[in-house]
C-alpha atoms as a PDB file:
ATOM      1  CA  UNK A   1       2.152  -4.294   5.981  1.00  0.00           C
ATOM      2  CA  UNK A   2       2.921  -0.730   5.543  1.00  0.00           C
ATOM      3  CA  UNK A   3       0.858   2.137   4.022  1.00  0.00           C
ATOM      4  CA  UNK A   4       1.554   5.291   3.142  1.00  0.00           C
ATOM      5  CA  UNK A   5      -1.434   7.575   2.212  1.00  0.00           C
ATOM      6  CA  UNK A   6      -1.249  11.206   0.170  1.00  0.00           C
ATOM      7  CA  UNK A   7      -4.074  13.576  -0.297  1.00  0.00           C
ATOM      8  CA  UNK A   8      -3.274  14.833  -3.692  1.00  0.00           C
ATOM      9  CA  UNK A   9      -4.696  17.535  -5.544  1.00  0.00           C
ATOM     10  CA  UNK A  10      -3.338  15.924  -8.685  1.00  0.00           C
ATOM     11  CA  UNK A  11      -1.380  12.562  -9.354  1.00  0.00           C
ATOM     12  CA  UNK A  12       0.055  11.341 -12.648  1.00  0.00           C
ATOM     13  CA  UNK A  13       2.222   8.331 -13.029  1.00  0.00           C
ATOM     14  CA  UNK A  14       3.738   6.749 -16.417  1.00  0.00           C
ATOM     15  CA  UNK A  15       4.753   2.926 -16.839  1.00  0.00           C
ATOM     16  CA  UNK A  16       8.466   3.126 -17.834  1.00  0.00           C
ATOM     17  CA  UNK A  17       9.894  -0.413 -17.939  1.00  0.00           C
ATOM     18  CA  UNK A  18       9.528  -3.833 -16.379  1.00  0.00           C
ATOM     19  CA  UNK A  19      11.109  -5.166 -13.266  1.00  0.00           C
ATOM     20  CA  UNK A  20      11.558  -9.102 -13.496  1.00  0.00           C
ATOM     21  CA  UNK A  21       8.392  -9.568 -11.143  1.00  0.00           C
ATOM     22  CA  UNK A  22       6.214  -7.270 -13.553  1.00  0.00           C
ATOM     23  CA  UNK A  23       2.828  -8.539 -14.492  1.00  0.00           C
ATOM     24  CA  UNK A  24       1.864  -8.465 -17.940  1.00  0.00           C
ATOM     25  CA  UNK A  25       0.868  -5.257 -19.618  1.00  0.00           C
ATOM     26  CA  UNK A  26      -0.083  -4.095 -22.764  1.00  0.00           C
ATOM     27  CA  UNK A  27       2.177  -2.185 -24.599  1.00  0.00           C
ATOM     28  CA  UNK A  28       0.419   0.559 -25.692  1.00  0.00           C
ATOM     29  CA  UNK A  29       0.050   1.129 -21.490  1.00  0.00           C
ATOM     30  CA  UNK A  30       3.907   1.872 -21.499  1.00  0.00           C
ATOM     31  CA  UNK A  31       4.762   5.738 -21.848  1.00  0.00           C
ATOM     32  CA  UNK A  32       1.136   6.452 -21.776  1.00  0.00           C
ATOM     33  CA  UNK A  33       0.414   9.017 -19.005  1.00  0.00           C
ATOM     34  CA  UNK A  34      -2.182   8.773 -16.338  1.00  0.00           C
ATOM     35  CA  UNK A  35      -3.821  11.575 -14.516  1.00  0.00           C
ATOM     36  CA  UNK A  36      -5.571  11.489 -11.627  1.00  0.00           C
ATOM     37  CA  UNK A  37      -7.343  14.709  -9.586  1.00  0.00           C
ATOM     38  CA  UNK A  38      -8.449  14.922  -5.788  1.00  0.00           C
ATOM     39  CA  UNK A  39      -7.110  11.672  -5.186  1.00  0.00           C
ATOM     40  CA  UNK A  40      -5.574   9.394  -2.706  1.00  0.00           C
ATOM     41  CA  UNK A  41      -2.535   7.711  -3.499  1.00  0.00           C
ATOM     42  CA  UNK A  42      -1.447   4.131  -1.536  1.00  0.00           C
ATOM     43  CA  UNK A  43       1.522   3.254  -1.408  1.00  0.00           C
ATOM     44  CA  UNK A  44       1.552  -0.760   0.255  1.00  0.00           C
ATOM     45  CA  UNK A  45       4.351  -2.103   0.938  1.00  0.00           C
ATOM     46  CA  UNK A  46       3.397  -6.085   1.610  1.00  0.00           C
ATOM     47  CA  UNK A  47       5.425  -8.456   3.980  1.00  0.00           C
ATOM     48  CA  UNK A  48       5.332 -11.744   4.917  1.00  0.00           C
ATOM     49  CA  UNK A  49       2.282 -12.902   6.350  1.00  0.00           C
ATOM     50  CA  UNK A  50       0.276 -10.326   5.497  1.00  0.00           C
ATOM     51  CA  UNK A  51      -2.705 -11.827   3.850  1.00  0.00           C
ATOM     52  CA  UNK A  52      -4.350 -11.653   7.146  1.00  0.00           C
ATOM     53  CA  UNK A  53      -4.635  -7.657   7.650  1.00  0.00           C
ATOM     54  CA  UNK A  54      -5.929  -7.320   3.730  1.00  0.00           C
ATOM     55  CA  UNK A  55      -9.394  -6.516   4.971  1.00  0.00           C
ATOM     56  CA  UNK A  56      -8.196  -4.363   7.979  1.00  0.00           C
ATOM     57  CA  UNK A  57      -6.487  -2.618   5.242  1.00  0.00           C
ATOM     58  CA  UNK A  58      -9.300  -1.760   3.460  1.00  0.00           C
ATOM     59  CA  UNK A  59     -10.989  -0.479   6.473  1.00  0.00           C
ATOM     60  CA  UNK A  60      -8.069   1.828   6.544  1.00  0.00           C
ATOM     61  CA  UNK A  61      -7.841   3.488   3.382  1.00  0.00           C
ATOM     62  CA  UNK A  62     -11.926   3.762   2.907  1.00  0.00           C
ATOM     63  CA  UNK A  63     -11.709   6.103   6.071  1.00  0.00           C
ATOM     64  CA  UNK A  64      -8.433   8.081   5.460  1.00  0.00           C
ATOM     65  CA  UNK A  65     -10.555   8.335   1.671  1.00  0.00           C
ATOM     66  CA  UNK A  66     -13.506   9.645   3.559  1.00  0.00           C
ATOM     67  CA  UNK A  67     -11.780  12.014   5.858  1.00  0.00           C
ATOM     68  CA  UNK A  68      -9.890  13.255   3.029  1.00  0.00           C
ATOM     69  CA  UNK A  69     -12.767  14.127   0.667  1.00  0.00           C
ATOM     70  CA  UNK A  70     -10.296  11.573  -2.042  1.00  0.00           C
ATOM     71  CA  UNK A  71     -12.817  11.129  -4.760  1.00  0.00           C
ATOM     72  CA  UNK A  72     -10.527   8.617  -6.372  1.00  0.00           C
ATOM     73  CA  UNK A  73      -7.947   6.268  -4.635  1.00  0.00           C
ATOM     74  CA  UNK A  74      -4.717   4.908  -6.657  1.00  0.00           C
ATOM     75  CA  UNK A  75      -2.957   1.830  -5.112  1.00  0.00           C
ATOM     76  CA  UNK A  76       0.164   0.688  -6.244  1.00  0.00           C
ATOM     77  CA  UNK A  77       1.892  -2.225  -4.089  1.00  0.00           C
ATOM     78  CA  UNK A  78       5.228  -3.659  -3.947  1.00  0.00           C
ATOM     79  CA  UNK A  79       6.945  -6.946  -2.248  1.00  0.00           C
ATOM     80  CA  UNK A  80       9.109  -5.692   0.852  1.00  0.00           C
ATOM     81  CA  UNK A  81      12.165  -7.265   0.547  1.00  0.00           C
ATOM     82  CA  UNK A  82      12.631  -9.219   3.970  1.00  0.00           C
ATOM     83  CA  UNK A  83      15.009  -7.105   6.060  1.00  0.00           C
ATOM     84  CA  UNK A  84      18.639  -8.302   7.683  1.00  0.00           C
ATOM     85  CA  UNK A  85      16.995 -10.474  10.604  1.00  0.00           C
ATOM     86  CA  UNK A  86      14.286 -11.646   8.100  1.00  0.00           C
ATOM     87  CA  UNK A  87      16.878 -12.744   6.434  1.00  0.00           C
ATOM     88  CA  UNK A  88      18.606 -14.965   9.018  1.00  0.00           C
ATOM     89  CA  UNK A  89      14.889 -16.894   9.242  1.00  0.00           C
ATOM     90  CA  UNK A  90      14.489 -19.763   7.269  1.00  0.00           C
ATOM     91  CA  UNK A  91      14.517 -20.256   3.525  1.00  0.00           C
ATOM     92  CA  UNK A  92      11.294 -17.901   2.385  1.00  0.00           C
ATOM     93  CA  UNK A  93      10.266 -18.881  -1.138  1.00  0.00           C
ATOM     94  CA  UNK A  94      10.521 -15.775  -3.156  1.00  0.00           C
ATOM     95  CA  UNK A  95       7.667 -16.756  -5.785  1.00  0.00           C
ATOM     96  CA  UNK A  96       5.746 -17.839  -3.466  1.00  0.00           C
ATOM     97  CA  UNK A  97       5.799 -14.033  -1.767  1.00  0.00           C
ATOM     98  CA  UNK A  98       5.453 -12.646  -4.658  1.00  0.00           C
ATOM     99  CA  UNK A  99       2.452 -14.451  -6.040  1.00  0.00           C
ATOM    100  CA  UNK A 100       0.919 -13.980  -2.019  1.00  0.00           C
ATOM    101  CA  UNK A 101       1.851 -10.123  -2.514  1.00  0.00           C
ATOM    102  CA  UNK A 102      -0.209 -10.173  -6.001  1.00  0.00           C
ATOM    103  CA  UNK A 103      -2.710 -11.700  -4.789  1.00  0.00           C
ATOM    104  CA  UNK A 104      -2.932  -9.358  -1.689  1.00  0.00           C
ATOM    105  CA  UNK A 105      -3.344  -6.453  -3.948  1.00  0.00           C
ATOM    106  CA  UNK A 106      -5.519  -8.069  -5.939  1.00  0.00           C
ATOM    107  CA  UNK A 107      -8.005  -8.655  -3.043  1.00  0.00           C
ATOM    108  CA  UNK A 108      -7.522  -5.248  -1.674  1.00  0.00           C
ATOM    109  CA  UNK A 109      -8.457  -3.449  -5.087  1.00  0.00           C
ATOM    110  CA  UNK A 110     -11.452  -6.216  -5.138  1.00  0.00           C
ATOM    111  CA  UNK A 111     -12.819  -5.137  -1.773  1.00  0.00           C
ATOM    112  CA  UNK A 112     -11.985  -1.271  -2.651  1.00  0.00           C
ATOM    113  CA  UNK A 113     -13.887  -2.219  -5.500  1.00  0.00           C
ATOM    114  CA  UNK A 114     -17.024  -3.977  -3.903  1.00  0.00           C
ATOM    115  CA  UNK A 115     -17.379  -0.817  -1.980  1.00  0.00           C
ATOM    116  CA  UNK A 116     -17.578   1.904  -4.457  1.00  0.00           C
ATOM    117  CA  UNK A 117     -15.651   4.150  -6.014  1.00  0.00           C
ATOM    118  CA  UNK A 118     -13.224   5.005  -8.594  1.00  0.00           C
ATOM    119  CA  UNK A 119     -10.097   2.787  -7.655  1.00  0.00           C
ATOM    120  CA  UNK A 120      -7.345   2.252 -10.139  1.00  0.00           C
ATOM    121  CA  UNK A 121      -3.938  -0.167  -9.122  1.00  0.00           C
ATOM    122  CA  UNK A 122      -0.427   0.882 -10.740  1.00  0.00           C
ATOM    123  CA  UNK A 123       0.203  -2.410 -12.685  1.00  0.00           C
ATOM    124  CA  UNK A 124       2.533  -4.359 -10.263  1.00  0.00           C
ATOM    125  CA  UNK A 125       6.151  -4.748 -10.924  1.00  0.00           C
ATOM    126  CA  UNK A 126       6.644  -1.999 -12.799  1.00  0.00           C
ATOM    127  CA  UNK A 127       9.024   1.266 -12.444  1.00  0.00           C
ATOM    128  CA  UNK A 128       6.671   4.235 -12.832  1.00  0.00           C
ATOM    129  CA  UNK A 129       7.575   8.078 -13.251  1.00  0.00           C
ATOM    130  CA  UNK A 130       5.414   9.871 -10.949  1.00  0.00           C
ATOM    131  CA  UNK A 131       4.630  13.213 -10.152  1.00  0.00           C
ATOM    132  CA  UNK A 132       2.119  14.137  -7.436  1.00  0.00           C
ATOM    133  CA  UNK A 133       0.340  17.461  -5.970  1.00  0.00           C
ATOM    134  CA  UNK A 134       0.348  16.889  -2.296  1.00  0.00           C
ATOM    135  CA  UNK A 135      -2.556  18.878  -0.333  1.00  0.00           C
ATOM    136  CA  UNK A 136      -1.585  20.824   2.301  1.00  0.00           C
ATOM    137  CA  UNK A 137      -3.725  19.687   5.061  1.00  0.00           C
ATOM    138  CA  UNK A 138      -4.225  17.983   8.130  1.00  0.00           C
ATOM    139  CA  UNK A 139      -3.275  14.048   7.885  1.00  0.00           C
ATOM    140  CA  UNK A 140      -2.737  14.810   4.269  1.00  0.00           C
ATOM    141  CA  UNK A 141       0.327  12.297   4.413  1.00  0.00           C
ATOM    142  CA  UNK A 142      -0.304   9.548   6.636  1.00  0.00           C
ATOM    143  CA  UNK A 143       2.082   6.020   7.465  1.00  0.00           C
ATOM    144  CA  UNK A 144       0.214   3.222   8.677  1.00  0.00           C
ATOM    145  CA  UNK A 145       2.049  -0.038   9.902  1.00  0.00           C
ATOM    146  CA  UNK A 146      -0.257  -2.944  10.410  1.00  0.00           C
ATOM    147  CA  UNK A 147       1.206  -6.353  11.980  1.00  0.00           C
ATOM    148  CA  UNK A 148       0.148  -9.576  13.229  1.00  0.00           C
ATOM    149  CA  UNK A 149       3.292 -10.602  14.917  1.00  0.00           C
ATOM    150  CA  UNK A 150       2.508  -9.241  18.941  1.00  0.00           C
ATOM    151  CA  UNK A 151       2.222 -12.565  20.747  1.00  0.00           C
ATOM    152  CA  UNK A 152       0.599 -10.527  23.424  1.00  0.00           C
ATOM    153  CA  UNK A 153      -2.172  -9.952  20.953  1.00  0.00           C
ATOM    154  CA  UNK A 154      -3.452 -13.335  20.903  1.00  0.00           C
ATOM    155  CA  UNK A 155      -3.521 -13.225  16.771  1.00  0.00           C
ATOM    156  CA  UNK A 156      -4.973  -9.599  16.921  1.00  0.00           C
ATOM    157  CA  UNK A 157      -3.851  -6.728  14.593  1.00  0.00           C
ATOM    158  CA  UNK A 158      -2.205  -3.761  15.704  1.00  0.00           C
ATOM    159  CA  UNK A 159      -1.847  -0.369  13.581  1.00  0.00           C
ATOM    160  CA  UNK A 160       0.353   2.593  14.248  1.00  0.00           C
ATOM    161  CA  UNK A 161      -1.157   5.426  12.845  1.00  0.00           C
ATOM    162  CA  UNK A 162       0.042   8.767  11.853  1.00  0.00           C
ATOM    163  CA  UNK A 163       3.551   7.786  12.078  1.00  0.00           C
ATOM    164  CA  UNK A 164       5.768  10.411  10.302  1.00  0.00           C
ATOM    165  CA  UNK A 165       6.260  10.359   6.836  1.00  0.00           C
ATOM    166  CA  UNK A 166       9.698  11.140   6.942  1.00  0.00           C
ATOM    167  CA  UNK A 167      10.233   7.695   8.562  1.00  0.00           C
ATOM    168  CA  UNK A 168       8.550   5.838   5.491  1.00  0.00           C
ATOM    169  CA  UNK A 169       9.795   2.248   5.736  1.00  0.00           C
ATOM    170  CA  UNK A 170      12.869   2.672   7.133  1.00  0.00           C
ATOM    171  CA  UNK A 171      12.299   1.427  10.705  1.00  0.00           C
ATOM    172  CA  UNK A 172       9.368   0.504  12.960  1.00  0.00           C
ATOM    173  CA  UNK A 173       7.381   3.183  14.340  1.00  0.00           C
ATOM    174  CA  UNK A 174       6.949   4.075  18.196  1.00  0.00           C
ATOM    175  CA  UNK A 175       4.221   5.836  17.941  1.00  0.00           C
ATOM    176  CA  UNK A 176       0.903   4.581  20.426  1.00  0.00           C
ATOM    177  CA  UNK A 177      -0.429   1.799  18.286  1.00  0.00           C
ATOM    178  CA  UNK A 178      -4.118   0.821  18.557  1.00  0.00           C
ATOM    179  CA  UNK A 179      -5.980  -2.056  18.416  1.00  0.00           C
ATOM    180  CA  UNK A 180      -7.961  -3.011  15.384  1.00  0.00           C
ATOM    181  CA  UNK A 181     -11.010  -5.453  15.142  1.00  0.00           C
ATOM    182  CA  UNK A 182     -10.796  -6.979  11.702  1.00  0.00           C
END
């Protein structure tokens, strides 16, 4: 799983059109503009396998939320398409990733939920316009990669923190990475 967090000052995003995966929306929710102020934005990007850091996750975002002084937190989530060597694995079972992926999101909006808070998800599957204040802070951006896949872990999840924006989800990060207790 990858995260991306922003500290905004403002966020708005508008539904624009469907991509084939899109769940269903109403249609009145298309074009309509939503605004959001002194919020954090999440940008997860789900992988394969990663119904088993959801809660870790959660754990995640509630502090970067806290340390942030985010009165609201937006999530919108998206299916990583596997990469090149992914690729080469056996035959993955794209609706079946995609349904794990929605359901991924939908527990980590539940548990955002259980907590507290105002928590709104961009409807899944759908190409948004988006326009976003970014504070200018301290860990106002922040790139989290969480992973399972360390044998030397013995099943344990690992999270590189702070990794630099500017390297989004274009390659693994190797920054320290620190041990998280689910």
């Amino acid at each position: 799983m990858r995260i991306i967090t922003s500290r905004c000052h403002a966020f708005e995003y508008t539904v624009t059109a469907p991509s084939p995966c899109a769940i269903g929306l109403d249609t009145a929710q298309v074009g309509a503009v939503n605004r959001f102020s002194d919020c954090l934005v999440v940008t997860i990007a789900m992988e394969h396998g990663d119904r088993a850091v959801g809660s870790v996750a959660v754990k995640l975002i509630r502090r970067i939320a806290a340390q942030t002084g985010a009165t609201a937190i937006v999530v919108d989530g998206y299916l990583r398409p596997p990469s090149r060597s992914e690729s080469a694995r056996p035959r993955i079972d794209v609706l079946a990733e995609l349904a794990d992926a929605l359901d991924l999101l939908t527990e980590i909006a539940d548990l955002l939920v259980s907590e507290g808070g105002r928590i709104h998800v961009i409807p899944f599957g759908w190409r948004a316009s988006t326009h976003a204040d970014i504070a200018n802070s301290a860990h106002a951006q922040r790139s989290i990669r969480l992973g399972v896949d360390d044998p030397a872990l013995d099943g344990g999840v690992v999270a590189a923190l702070d990794v630099p924006v500017a390297q989004r989800f274009r390659e693994k990060s190797s920054s320290p990475a620190a041990t998280v207790g689910a």
